[in-house]
Protein backbone atom coordinates (compact mmCIF):
# COMPACT_ATOMS: atom_id res chain seq x y z
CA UNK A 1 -9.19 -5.12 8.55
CA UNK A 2 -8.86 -1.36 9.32
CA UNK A 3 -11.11 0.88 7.09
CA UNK A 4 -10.04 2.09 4.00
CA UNK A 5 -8.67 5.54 4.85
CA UNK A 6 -7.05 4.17 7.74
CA UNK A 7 -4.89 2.08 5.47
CA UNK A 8 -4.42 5.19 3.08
CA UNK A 9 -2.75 7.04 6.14
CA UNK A 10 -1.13 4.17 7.55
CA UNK A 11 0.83 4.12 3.61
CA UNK A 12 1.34 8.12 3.73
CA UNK A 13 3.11 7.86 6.71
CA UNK A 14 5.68 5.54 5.34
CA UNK A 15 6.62 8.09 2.57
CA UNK A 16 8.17 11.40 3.36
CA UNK A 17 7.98 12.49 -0.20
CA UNK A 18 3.95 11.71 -0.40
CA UNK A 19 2.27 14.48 0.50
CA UNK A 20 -0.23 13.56 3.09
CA UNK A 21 -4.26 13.82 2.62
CA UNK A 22 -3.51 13.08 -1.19
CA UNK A 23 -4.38 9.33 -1.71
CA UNK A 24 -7.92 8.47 -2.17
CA UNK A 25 -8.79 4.67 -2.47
CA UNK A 26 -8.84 5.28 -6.99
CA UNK A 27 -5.39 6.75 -6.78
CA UNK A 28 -3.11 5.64 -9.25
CA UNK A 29 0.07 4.45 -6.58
CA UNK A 30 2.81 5.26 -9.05
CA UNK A 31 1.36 8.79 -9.88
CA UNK A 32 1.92 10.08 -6.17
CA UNK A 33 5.74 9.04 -5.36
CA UNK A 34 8.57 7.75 -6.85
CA UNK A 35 8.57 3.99 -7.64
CA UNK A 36 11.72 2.67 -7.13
CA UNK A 37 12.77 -0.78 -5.60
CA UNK A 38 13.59 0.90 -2.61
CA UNK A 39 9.99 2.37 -1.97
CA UNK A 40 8.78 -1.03 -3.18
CA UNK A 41 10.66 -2.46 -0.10
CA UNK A 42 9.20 -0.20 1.95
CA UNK A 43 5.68 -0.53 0.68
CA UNK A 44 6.03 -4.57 1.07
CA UNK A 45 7.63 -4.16 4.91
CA UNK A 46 4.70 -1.65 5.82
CA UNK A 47 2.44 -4.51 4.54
CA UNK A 48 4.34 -7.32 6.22
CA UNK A 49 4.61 -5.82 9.91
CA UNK A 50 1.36 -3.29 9.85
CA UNK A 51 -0.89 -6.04 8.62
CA UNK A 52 1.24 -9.59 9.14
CA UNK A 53 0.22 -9.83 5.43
CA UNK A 54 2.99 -10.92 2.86
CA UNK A 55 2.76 -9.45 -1.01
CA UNK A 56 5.52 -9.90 -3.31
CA UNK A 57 7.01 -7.01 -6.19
CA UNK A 58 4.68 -9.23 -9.07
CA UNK A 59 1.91 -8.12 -6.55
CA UNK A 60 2.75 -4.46 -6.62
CA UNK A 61 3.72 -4.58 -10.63
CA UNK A 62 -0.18 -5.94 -11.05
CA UNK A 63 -1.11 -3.15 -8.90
CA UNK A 64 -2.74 0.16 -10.04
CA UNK A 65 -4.78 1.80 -7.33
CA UNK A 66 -4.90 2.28 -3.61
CA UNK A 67 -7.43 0.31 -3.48
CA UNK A 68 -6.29 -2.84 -5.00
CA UNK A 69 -3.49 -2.98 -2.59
CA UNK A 70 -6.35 -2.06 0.17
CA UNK A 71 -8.17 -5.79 -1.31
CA UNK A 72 -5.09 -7.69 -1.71
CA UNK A 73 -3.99 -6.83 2.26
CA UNK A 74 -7.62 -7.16 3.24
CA UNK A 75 -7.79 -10.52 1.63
CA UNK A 76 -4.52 -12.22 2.79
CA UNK A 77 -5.24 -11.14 6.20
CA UNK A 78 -8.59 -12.89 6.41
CA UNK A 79 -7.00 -16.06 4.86
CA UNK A 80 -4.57 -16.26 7.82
């Protein structure tokens, strides 16, 4: 898996609205962009073709921070 900050730019480049060089692995996702289902696609695609890793909306609803999506990809990807 790619490190941390890696990851955080790889997801700030998906988002015009997220102003880059914000995110820090304890951000609070939802406090930095709109969270919409449409964003939520996004963030799942990014996920799905960046990584080969599959997570689902319950994952992102269960999600807080940066870096529990960071675990969550980093996990799956190891288990395939």
């Amino acid at each position: 898996m790619i490190p941390i900050q890696e990851f955080i730019s790889k997801v700030e480049e998906e988002f015009e609205d997220l102003e880059k060089g914000i995110l820090e692995p304890m951000s609070v996702i939802k406090d930095h962009f709109t969270w919409d289902s449409i964003n939520a696609l996004i963030l799942i695609a990014h996920m799905n073709v960046e990584y080969g890793v599959v997570i689902n909306a319950e994952d992102l609803v269960n999600t807080k921070t940066v870096q529990e999506l960071y675990n969550i990809v980093n996990t799956r990807s190891q288990a395939s």
